[in-house]
Protein backbone atom coordinates (compact mmCIF):
# COMPACT_ATOMS: atom_id res chain seq x y z
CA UNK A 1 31.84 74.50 34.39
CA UNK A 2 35.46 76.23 34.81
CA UNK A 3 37.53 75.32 37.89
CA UNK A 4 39.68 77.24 40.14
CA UNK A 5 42.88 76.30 42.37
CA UNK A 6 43.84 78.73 44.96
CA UNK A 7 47.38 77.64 46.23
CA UNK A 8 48.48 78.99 49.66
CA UNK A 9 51.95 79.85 50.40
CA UNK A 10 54.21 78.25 53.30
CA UNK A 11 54.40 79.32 56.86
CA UNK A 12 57.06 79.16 59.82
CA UNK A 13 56.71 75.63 61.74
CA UNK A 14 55.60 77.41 65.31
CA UNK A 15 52.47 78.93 63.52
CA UNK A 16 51.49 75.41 61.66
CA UNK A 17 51.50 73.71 65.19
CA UNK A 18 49.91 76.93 66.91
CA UNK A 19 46.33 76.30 67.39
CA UNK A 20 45.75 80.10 67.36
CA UNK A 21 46.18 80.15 63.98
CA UNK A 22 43.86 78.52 61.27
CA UNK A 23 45.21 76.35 58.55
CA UNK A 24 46.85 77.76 55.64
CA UNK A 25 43.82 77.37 53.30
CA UNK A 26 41.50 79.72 56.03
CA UNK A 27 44.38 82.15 56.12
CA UNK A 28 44.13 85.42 54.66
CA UNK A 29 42.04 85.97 51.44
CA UNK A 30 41.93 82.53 50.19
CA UNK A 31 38.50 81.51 52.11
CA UNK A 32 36.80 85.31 50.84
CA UNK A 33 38.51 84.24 47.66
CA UNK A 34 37.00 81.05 47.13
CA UNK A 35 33.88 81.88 47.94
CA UNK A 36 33.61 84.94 45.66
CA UNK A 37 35.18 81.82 43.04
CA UNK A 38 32.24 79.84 43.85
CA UNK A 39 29.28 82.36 43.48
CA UNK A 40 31.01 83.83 40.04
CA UNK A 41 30.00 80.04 38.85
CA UNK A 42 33.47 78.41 39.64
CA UNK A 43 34.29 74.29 40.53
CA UNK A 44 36.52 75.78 42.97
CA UNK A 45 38.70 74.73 45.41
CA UNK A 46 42.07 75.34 47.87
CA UNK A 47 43.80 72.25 48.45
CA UNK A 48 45.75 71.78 51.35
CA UNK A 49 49.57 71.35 50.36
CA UNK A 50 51.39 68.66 53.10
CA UNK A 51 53.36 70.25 55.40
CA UNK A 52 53.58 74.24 54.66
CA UNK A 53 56.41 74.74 57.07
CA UNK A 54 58.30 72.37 54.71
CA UNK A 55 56.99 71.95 51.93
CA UNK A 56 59.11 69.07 49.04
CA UNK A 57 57.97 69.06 45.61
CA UNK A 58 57.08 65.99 45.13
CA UNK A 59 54.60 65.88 47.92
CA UNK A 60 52.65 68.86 46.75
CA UNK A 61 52.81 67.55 43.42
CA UNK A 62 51.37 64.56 43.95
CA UNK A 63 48.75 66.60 45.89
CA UNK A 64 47.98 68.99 43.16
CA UNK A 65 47.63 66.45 40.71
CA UNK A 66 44.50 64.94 42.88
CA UNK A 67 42.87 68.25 40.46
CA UNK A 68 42.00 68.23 37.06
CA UNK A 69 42.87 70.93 34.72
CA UNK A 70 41.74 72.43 31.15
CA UNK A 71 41.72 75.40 28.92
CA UNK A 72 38.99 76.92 31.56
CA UNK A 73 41.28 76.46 34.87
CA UNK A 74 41.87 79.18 36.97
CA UNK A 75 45.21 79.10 39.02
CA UNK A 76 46.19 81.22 41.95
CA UNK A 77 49.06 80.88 44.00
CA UNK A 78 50.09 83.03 46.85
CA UNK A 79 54.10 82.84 48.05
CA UNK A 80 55.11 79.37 47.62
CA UNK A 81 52.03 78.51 46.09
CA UNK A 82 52.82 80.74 42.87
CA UNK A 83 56.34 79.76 42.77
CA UNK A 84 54.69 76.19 42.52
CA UNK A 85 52.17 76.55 39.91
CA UNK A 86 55.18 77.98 37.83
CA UNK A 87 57.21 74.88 38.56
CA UNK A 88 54.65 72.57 38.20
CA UNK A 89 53.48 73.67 34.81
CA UNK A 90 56.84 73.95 33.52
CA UNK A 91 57.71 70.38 33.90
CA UNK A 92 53.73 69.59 32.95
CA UNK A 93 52.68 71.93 29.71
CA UNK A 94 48.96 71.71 30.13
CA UNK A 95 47.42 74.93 29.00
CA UNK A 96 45.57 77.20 31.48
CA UNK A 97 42.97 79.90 30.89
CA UNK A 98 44.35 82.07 33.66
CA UNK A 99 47.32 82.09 36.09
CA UNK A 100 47.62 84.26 38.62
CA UNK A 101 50.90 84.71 40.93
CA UNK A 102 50.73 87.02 43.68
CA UNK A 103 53.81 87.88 45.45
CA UNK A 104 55.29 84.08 44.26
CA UNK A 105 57.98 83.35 45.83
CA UNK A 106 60.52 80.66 44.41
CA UNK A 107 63.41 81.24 47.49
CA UNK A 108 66.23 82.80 45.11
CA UNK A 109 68.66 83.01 47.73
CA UNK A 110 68.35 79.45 49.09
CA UNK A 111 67.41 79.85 52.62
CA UNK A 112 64.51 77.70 52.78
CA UNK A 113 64.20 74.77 50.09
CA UNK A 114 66.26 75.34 47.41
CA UNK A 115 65.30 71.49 45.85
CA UNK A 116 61.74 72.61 45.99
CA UNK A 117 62.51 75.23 43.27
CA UNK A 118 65.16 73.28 41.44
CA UNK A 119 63.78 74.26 38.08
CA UNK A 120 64.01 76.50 35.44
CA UNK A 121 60.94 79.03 34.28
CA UNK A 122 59.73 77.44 31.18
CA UNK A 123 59.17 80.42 28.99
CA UNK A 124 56.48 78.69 26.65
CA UNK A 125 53.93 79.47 29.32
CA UNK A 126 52.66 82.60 28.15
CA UNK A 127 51.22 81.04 25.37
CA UNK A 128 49.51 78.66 27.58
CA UNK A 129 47.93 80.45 29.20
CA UNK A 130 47.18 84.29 30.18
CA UNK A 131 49.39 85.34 33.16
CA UNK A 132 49.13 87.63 35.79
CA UNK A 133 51.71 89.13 38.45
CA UNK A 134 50.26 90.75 41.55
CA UNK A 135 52.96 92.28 43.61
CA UNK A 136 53.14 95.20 46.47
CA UNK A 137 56.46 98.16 46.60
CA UNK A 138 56.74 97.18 50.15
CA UNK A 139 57.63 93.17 50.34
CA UNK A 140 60.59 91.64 51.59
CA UNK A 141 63.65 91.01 49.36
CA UNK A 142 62.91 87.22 48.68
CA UNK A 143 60.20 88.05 47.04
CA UNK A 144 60.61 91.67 45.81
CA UNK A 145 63.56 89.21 43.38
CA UNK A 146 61.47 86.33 42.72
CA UNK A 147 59.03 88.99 41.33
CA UNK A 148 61.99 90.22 39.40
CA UNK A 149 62.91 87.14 37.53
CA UNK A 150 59.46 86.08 36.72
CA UNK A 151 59.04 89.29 34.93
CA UNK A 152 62.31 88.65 33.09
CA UNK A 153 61.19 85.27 31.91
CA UNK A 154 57.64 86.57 30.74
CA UNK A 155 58.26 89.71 29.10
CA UNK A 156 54.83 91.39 28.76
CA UNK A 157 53.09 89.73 31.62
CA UNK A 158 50.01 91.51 32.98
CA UNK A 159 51.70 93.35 36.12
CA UNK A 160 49.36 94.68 38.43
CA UNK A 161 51.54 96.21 41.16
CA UNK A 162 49.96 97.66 44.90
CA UNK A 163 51.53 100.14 46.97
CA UNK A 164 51.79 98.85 50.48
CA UNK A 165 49.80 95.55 50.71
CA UNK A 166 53.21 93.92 51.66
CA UNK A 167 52.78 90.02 51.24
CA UNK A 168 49.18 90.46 50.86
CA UNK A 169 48.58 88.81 53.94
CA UNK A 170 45.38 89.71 56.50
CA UNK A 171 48.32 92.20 58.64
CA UNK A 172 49.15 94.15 55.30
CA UNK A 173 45.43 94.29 54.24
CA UNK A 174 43.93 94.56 57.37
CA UNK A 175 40.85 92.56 55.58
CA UNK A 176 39.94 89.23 54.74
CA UNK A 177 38.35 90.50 51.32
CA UNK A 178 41.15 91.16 48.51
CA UNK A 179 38.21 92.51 45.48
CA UNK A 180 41.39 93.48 43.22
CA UNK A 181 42.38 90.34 43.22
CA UNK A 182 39.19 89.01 43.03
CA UNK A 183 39.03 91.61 39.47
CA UNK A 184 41.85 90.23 38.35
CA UNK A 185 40.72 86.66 38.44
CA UNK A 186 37.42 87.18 36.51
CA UNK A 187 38.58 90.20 33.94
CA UNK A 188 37.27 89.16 30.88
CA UNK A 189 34.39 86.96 32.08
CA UNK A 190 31.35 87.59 31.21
C-alpha cells in the first residue's frame, strides 16, 4: 500500500497558544486532504512538526523520520513544510514517487529561521522523484522568491500556478476542500 505525508507549514506563536484556532495539522486543507488520501487507498498521514511557531531542523527531522518512505511515498508540504521536505531529502537521497510543494517557503530573506534552511537545493532530486510546484500570483514576497529559486534549481518542474489562492490557506480559498491539489497528488494513478 503507498503512503502519504502531508507537512503543514509554521504559524505566528499567538495563534499556536490561541485555543480558537485548531492545530496546524486540522488547519486548512490538510484534514480534507488526508482524508481524500485515505479513501484513494493511501497509508496516510500528517504528522505534527514540534513547535510550528519555531520550528529547528533537527526537531522536525527527528519527527519526520518516525515515517517510512519508498518509491510509492507521496510528500506534500505546505509553507515550511515544503521548504522541509526539500531540505530533508537533500541531505537524505531516498527516492520518492511524488513530491508536492505548495507555496514552500524556505525564508530567503532571513527573518524567521535562517539555520532551519541552512542548506543548499540538491539538484539530483528530480530524478528521484516526480516534482510538483503549486503556487498562487497573489502571495507574499517570501514566498513569491522561494518559489523562484526552487524553479531555478529544478528546471522543468511540473508548475501548476493559481490565480488568487494566496497562501492557499482556508481565508484565500474560502474552503476546506483544495480538489486541484487533491488532482495533482493522484495524476497518474490509476
Amino acid at each position: 500500500m503507498p503512503n502519504a505525508l502531508i507537512l503543514h507549514g509554521t504559524c505566528s506563536r499567538e495563534e499556536y497558544f490561541d485555543e480558537r484556532y485548531p492545530s496546524s495539522i486540522n488547519s486548512h486543507w490538510l484534514p480534507w486532504l488526508l482524508k481524500q488520501l485515505l479513501m484513494a487507498g493511501y497509508a496516510a498521514q500528517t504528522p505534527t512538526m514540534p513547535l510550528a511557531y519555531q520550528p529547528v531542523y533537527a526537531d522536525w527531522a527527528r519527527e519526520f523520520q518516525r515515517h517510512e518512505l519508498g518509491p510509492e511515498s507521496l510528500l506534500v508540504g505546505h509553507s515550511c513544510g515544503g521548504g522541509f521536505l526539500l531540505r530533508w531529502l537533500a541531505e537524505n537521497p531516498v527516492p520518492v514517487r511524488r513530491l508536492v510543494l505548495v507555496a514552500p517557503w524556505l525564508d530567503p530573506f532571513g527573518r524567521k529561521c535562517p539555520e532551519f534552511f541552512d542548506f543548499e537545493l540538491d539538484p539530483g532530486l528530480r530524478e528521484r522523484t516526480e516534482m510538483h510546484l503549486v503556487f498562487s500570483d497573489n502571495d507574499g514576497a517570501d514566498i513569491n522568491e522561494s518559489v523562484r529559486r526552487v524553479m531555478a534549481a529544478y528546471p522543468g518542474i511540473a508548475q501548476h500556478g493559481f490565480p488568487g489562492y494566496g497562501h492557499f490557506c482556508y481565508a484565500n480559498l474560502r474552503t476546506a476542500a483544495f480538489p486541484e491539489l487533491l488532482g495533482i497528488a493522484l495524476r497518474g494513478r490509476t
